[in-house]
Structure formats: structure tokens, C-alpha cells
Protein backbone atom coordinates (compact mmCIF):
# COMPACT_ATOMS: atom_id res chain seq x y z
CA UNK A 1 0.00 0.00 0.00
CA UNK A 2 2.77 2.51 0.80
CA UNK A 3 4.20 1.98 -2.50
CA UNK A 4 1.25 2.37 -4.27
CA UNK A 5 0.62 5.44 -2.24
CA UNK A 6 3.85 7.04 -3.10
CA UNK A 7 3.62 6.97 -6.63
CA UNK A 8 0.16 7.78 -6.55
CA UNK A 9 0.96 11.17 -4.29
CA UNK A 10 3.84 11.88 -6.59
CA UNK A 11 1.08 11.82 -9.97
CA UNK A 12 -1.22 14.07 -8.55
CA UNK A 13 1.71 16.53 -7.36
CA UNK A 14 3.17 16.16 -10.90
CA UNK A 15 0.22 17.43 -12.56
CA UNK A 16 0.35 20.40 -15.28
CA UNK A 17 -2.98 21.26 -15.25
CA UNK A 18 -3.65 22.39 -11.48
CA UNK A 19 0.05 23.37 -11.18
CA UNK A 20 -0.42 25.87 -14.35
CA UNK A 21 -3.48 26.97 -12.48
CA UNK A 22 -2.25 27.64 -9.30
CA UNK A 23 0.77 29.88 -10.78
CA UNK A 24 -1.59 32.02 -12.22
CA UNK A 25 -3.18 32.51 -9.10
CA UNK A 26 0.15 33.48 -7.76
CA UNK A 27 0.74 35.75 -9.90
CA UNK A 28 -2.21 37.48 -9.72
CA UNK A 29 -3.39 40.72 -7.14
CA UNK A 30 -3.28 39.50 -3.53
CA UNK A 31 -1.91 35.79 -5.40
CA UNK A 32 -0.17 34.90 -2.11
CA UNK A 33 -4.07 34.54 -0.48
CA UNK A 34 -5.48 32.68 -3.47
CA UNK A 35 -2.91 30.68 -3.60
CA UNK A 36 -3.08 29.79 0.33
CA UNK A 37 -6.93 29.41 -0.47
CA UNK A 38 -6.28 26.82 -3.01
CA UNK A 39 -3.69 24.69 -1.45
CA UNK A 40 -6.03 24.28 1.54
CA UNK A 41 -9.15 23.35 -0.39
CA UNK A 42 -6.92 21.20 -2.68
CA UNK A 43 -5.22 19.41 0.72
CA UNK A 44 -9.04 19.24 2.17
CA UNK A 45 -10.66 17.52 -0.47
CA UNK A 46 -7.43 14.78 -0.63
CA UNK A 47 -8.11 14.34 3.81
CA UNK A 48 -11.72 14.03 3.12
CA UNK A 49 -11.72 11.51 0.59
CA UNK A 50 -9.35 9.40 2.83
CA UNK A 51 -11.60 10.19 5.57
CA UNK A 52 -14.65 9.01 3.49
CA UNK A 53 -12.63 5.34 2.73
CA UNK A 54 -11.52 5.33 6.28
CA UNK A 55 -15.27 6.29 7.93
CA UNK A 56 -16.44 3.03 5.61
CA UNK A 57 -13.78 0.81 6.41
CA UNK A 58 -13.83 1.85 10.37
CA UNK A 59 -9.81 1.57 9.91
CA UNK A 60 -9.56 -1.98 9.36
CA UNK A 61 -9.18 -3.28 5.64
CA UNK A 62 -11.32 -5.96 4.19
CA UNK A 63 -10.23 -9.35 4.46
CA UNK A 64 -8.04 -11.19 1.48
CA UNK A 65 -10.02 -12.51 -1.28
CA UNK A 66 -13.54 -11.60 0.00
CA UNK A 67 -16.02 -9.66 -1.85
CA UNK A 68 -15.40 -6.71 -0.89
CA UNK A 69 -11.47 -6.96 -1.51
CA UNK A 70 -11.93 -8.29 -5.07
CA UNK A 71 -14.27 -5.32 -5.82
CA UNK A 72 -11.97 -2.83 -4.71
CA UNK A 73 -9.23 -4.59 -6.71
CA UNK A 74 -11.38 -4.49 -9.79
CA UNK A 75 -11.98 -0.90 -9.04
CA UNK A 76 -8.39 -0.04 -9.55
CA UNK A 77 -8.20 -2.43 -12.47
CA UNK A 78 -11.29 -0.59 -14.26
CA UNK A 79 -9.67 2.99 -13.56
CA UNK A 80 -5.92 1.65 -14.64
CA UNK A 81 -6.98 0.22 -17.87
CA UNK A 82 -8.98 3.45 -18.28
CA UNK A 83 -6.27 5.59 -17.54
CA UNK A 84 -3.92 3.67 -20.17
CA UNK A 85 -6.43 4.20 -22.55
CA UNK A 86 -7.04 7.57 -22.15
CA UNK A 87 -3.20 8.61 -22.70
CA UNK A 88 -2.93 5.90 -25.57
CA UNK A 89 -6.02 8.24 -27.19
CA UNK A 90 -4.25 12.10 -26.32
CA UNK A 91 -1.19 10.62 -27.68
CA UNK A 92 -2.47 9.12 -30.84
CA UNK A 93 -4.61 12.71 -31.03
CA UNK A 94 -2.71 15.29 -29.00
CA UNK A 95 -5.08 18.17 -28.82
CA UNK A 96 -4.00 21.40 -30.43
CA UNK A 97 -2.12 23.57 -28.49
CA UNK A 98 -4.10 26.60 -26.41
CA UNK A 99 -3.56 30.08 -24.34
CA UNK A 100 -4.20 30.48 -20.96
CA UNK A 101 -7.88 29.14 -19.88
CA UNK A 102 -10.95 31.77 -20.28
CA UNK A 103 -11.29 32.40 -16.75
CA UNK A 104 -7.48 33.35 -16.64
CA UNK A 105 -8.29 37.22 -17.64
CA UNK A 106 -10.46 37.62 -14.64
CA UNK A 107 -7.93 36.21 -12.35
CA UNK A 108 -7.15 39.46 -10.69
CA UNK A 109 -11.17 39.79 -9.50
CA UNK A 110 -11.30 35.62 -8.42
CA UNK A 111 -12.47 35.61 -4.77
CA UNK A 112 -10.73 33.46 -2.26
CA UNK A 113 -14.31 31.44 -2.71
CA UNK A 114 -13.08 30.96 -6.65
CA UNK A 115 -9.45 29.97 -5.64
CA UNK A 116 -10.46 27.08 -3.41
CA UNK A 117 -13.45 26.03 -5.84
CA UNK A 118 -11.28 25.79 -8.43
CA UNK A 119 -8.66 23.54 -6.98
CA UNK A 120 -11.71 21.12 -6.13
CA UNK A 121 -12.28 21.29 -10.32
CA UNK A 122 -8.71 20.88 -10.95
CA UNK A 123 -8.30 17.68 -8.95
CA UNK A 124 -7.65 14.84 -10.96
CA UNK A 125 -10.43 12.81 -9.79
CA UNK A 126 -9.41 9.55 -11.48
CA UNK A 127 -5.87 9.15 -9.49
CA UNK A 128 -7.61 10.42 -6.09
CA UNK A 129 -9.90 7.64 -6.72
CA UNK A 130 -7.04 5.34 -7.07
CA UNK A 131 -5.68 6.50 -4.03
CA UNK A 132 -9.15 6.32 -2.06
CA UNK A 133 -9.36 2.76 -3.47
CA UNK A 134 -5.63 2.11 -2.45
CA UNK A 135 -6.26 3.71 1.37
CA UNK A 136 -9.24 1.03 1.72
CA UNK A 137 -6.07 -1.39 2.82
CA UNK A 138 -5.08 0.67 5.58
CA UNK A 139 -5.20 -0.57 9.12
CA UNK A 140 -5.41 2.32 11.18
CA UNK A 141 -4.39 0.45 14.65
CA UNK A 142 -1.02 1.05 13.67
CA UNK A 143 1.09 4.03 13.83
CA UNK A 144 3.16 2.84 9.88
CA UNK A 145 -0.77 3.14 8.11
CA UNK A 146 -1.49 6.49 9.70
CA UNK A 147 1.69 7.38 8.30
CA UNK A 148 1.71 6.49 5.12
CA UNK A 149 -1.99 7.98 4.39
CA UNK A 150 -0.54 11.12 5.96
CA UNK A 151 2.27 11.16 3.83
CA UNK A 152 0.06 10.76 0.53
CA UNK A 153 -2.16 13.96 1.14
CA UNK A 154 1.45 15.66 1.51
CA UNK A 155 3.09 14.33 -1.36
CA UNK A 156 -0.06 14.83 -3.49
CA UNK A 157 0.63 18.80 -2.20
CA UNK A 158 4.21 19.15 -2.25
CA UNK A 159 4.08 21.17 -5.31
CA UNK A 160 1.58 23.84 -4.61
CA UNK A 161 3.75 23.51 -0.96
CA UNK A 162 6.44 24.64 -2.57
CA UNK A 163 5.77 27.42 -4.98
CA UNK A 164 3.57 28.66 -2.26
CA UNK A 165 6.62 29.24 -0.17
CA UNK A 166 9.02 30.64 -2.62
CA UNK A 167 6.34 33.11 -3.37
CA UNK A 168 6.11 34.19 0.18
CA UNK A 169 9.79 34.07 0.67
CA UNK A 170 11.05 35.40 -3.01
CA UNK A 171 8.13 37.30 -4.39
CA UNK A 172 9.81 38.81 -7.41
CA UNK A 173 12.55 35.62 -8.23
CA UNK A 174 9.51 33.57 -8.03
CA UNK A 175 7.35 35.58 -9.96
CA UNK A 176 9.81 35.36 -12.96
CA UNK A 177 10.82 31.73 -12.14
CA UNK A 178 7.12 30.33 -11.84
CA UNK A 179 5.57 32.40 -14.64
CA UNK A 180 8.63 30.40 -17.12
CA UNK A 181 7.76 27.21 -15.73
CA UNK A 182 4.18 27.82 -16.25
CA UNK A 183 4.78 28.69 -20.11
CA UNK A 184 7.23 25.22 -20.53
CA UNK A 185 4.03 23.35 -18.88
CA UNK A 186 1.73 24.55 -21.31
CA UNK A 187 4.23 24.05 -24.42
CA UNK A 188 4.58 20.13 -22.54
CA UNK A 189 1.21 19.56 -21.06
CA UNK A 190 0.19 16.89 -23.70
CA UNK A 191 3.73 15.14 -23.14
CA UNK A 192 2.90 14.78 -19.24
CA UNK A 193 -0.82 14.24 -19.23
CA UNK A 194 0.39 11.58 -21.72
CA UNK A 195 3.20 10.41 -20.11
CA UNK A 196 1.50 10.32 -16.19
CA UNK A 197 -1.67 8.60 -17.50
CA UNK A 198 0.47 5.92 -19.11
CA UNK A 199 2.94 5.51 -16.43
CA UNK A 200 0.32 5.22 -13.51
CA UNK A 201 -2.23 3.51 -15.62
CA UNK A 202 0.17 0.83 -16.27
CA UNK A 203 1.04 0.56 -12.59
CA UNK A 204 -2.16 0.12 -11.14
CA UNK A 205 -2.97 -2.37 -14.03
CA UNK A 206 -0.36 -4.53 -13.03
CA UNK A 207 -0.61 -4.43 -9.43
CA UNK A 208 -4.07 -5.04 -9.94
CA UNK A 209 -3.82 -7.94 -11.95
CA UNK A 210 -1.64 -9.28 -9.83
CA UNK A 211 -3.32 -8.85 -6.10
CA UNK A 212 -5.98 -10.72 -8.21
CA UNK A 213 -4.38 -13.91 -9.11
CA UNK A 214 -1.97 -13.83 -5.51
């Protein structure tokens, strides 16, 4: 599970979409508050989806090879296969390369409200269901689980963590810094939607496959 977990976290940090998002909050008037506003919702939504898996398990995972296991394992299987698909499909037809979303020229007038809604949008909903599905093996009576799901909502962060800091401890570096890597994200964004929906499809496919025939 802790595995899983990590590379899991690590996706969802890796993102281009949110990531692209959240710089533009950043840069925008009073960015250092929208940004807080979005990394909090975005952290919030990750602790109460584990807290959802958690409230339904009552901490204690499901018991090898009964039915609720297996369906949880063909869950996973359903959304890995899915997610292989889906970046065989972009990269067979990449879509066409685009400016800055619609809602990027009002930026400046986005309410903290906006900032936090829109990290719930930008969530990609089909790894933090692999993760919720993933956290349904957790045994919360020890101290390693509790860990490890702890770990995942911070990992799955680290990113907006981190350009959230520089731009409270460097305004004007990070300003110039974040707005580049926001441009070389949207010039790559098809290569890493591609390459992360391949990567982690294939992952959860196989571990899937194979907690099925163990």
C-alpha cells in the first residue's frame, strides 16, 4: 500500500494542469491569499476523501479474497486500464495547443471562494480515486498506516507547498521563475498528461492484476 501510495501522491503533485493553475493565481493581485486558499481546499478535499474510505472501512481493511477486496481490486483495475487508454487516445490525437484558460483574464477579481473552488475542479479525480481505493487497505491500529496515508495527502501537495513558499519568501525571483515554468508546462502539457496517465495507468494495471491472481 505505501508503494502504491507514493507513486500515486507523486502523480497528482506532478500534474500540469492544477500546477499551471495555481501559478496564475500566484501571480495574480493579492496571489499569495489565493494561492493559500487553493492549497487548503486542494489538501481538504485529498483528507476528506481518505476520511470518506476510512469512515467506511472503520480503519480496518477488508479481508483477502472476500467480496469486498476483489471489488476494490477491480476498481483499480477498471480505472488503470482506463487511464492507459485515455493517454494511448491524447497521444495518438494530441489536442491542439491553447492560451491560458478563459477564466485566466479575470484572475485578478477571483475571490478566495473561486481559488479554493477551483482547486476542487482541478483535482484529478481519477488518481484520487485510485488512491481512495488504495487507502481502503489501511489498518489504522497502527502508527506505519497512519503514516503512510498522511504522507500521501502531503506528497499529493508538495508542489503547490512549494511554490507557495518561494512566493512568500522570493516574491519577485519567483514571480519570474514560476511564470517560465508555467509557459514550458503549457508548451509540454500533452507530453505529461500523456506520459502520467500511461505511467500510472500501467502501474495500477499490473498491481491489480496481480493482487488478483496472488
Amino acid at each position: 500500500m505505501v508503494l502504491d501510495l507514493i507513486v500515486i501522491g507523486l502523480a497528482i503533485s506532478l500534474g500540469p494542469l492544477h500546477n499551471s493553475a495555481f501559478i496564475l493565481l500566484l501571480s495574480s493581485r493579492r496571489g499569495v491569499r489565493k494561492g493559500l486558499a487553493f492549497l487548503l481546499s486542494w489538501l481538504a478535499n485529498l483528507v476528506a476523501v481518505i476520511a470518506c474510505v476510512v469512515l467506511l472501512t472503520g480503519g480496518q481493511p477488508p479481508a483477502h479474497d472476500s467480496a469486498p477486496s476483489t471489488a476494490v481490486i477491480i476498481a483499480k483495475l477498471v480505472i488503470g486500464v482506463a487511464m492507459v487508454l485515455y493517454g494511448g487516445h491524447r497521444h495518438r490525437r494530441p489536442r491542439p495547443p491553447h492560451g491560458p484558460p478563459r477564466w485566466a483574464v479575470r484572475i485578478d477579481d477571483a475571490s478566495l471562494v473561486t481559488a479554493a473552488a477551483l482547486a476542487w475542479l482541478l483535482q484529478p479525480w481519477g488518481l484520487v480515486g485510485v488512491g481512495a481505493a488504495t487507502a481502503v487497505d489501511a489498518d489504522l491500529s497502527t502508527l506505519n498506516d497512519w503514516l503512510a496515508l498522511s504522507g500521501y495527502c502531503l506528497l499529493a501537495t508538495l508542489s503547490l507547498v512549494v511554490m507557495e513558499m518561494y512566493a512568500v519568501w522570493a516574491p519577485a525571483a519567483a514571480n519570474a521563475r514560476l511564470n517560465a515554468l508555467r509557459s514550458w508546462l503549457e508548451h509540454h502539457q500533452e507530453q505529461l498528461i500523456v506520459t502520467l496517465s500511461l505511467l500510472v495507468g500501467l502501474w495500477v494495471t499490473v498491481r491489480s492484476i496481480y493482487d488478483l491472481v496472488s
